[in-house]
Protein backbone atom coordinates (compact mmCIF):
# COMPACT_ATOMS: atom_id res chain seq x y z
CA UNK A 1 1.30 14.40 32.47
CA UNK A 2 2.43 12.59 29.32
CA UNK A 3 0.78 14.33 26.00
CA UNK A 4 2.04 11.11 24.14
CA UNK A 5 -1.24 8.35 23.47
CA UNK A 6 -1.17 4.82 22.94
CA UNK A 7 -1.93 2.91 19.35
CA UNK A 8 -2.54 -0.40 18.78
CA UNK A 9 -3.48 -1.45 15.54
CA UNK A 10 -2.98 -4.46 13.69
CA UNK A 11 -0.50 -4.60 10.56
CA UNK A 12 -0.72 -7.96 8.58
CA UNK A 13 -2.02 -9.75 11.37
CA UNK A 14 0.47 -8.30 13.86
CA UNK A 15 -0.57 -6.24 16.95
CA UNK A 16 1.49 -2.99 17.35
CA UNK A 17 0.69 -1.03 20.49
CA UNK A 18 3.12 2.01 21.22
CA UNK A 19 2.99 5.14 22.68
CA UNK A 20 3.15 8.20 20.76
CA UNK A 21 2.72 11.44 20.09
CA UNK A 22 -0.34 12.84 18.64
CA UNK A 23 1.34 14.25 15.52
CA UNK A 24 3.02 11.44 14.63
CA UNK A 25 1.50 10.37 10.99
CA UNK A 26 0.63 6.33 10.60
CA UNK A 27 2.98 6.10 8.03
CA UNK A 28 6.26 7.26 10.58
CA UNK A 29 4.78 4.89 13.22
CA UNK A 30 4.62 2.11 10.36
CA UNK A 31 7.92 2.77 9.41
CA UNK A 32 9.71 3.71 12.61
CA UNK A 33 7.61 2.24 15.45
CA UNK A 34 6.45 -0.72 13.74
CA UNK A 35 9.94 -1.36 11.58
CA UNK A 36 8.21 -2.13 8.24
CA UNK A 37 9.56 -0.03 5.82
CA UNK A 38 8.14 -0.86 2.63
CA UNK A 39 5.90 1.69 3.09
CA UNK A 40 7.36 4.30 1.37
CA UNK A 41 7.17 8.65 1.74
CA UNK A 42 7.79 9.94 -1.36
CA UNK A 43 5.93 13.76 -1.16
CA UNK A 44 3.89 13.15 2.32
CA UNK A 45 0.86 15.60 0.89
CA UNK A 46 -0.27 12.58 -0.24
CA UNK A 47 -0.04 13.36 -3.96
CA UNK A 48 2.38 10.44 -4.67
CA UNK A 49 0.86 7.38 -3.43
CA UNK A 50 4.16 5.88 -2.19
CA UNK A 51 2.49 5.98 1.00
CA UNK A 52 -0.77 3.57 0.24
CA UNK A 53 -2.18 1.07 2.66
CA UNK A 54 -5.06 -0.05 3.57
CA UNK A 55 -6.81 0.68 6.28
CA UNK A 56 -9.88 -1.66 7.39
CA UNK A 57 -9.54 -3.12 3.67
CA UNK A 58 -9.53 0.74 2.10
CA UNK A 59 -6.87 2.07 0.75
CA UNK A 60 -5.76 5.25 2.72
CA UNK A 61 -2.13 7.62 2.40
CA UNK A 62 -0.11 6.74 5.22
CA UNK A 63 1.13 9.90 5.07
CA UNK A 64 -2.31 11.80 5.66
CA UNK A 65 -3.26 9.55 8.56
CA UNK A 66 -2.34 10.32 11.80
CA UNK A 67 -1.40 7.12 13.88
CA UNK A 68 -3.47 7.95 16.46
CA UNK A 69 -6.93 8.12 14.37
CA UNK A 70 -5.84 4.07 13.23
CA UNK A 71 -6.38 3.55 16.52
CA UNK A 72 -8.05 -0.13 16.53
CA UNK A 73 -7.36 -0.60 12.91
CA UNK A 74 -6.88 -3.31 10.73
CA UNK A 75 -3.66 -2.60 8.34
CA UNK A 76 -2.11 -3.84 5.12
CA UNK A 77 1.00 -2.47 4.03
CA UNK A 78 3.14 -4.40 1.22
CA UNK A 79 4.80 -6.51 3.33
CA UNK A 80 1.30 -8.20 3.90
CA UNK A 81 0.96 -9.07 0.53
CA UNK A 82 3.20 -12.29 0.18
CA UNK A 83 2.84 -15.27 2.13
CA UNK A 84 5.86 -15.97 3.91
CA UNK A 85 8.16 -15.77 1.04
CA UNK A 86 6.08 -16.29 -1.93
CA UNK A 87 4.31 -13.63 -3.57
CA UNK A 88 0.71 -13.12 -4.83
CA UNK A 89 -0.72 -13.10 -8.23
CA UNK A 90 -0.25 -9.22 -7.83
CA UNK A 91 3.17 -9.08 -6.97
CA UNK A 92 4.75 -12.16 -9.48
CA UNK A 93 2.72 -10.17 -12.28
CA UNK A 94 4.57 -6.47 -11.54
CA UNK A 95 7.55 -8.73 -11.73
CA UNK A 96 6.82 -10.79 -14.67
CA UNK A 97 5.59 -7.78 -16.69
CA UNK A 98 8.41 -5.45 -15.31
CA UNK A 99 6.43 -3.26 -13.85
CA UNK A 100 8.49 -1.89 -12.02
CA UNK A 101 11.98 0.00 -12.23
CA UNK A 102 13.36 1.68 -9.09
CA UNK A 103 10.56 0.26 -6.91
CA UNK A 104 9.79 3.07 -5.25
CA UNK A 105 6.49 3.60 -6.29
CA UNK A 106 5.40 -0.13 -6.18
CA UNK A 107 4.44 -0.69 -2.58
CA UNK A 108 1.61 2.07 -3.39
CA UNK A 109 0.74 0.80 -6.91
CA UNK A 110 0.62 -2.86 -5.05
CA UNK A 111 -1.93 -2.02 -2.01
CA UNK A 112 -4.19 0.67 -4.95
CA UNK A 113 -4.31 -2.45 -7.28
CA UNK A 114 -5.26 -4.85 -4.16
CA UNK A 115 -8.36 -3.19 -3.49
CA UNK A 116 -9.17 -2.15 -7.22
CA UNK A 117 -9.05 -5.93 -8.28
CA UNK A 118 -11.27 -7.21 -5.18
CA UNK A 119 -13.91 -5.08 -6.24
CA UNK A 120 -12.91 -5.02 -10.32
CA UNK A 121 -11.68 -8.35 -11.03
CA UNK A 122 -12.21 -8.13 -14.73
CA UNK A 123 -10.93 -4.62 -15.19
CA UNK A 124 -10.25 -2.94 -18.54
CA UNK A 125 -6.88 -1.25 -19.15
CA UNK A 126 -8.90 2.26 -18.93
CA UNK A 127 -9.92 1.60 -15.56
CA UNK A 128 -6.54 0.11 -14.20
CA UNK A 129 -5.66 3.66 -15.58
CA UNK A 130 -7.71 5.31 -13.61
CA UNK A 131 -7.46 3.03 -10.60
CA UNK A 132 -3.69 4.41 -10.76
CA UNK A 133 -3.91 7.84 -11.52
CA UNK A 134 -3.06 8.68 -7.90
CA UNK A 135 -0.28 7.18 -7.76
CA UNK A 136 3.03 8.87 -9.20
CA UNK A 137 5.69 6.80 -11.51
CA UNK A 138 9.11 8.43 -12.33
CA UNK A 139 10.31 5.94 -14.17
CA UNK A 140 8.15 2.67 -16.26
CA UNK A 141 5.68 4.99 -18.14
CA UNK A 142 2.87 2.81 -16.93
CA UNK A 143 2.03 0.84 -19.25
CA UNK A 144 4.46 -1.86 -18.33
CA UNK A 145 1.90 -1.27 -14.37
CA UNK A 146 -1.31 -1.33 -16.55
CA UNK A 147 0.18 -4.70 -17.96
CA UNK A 148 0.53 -6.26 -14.94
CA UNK A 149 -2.44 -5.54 -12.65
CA UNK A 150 -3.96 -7.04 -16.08
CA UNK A 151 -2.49 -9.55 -15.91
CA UNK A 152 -2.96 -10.53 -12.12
CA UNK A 153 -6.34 -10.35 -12.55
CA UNK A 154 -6.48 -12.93 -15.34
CA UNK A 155 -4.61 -15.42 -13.09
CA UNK A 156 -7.07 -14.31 -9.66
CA UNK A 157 -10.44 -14.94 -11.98
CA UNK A 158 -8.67 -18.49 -13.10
């Protein structure tokens, strides 16, 4: 008798169904089963962020999930963001306002921002502050971030 259990979810409108093992977290089975690695695992205690998706439209650490409990789930992980090969508001703003550096952190900002702006699209730079305080940055300082999920939402509301 097998202790492994299948998972099929959907990740940016892509079935995965695997078999695995119980303590395998979603964000490993993203990464590994699945192949999409811009997921990223930065602390996996889910202090960092690095690890956001969202999970039937909320955003959830990858890290803290286990694969088995997205059982039947509908995923976004950065690499649902663009369309093919050209990117949304979101995405062209973090790289027109250079917010980003190493990159490491940006899947996470990207997929927190996604859902704060569908729910917030008219935010004010205090509450794209606190929309990212989750999520850890070695290396922009923020404000270059703030700038950008600023200015994504001016070009959404337009």
């Amino acid at each position: 008798m097998s202790d492994k259990q299948t998972v099929s979810v959907t990740i940016n409108g892509h079935v995965y169904t695997a078999d695995c093992e119980p303590r395998l977290t979603l964000a490993d089975f993203i990464r590994h089963t699945c192949g999409l690695t811009g997921t990223h695992l930065g602390c996996e205690h889910g202090v960092c962020g690095a690890c956001t998706i969202l999970v039937d439209g909320r955003t959830a650490r990858a890290c803290l999930m286990l694969a088995v409990q997205a059982d039947g789930s509908t995923i976004t992980t950065v690499e649902g963001l663009a369309d093919g090969g050209e990117l949304n508001p979101l995405q062209e703003a973090f790289w027109d306002n250079h917010g980003l550096q190493c990159g490491f952190c940006t899947p996470g900002m990207l997929m927190c921002a996604t859902e704060f702006l569908e729910s917030n699209p008219d935010p004010t730079a205090e509450e794209v502050r606190e929309c990212i305080s989750g999520n850890l940055c070695r290396c922009t300082g923020y404000d270059s971030i703030v700038k950008s999920v600023l200015s994504a939402a001016e070009k959404l509301r337009s």
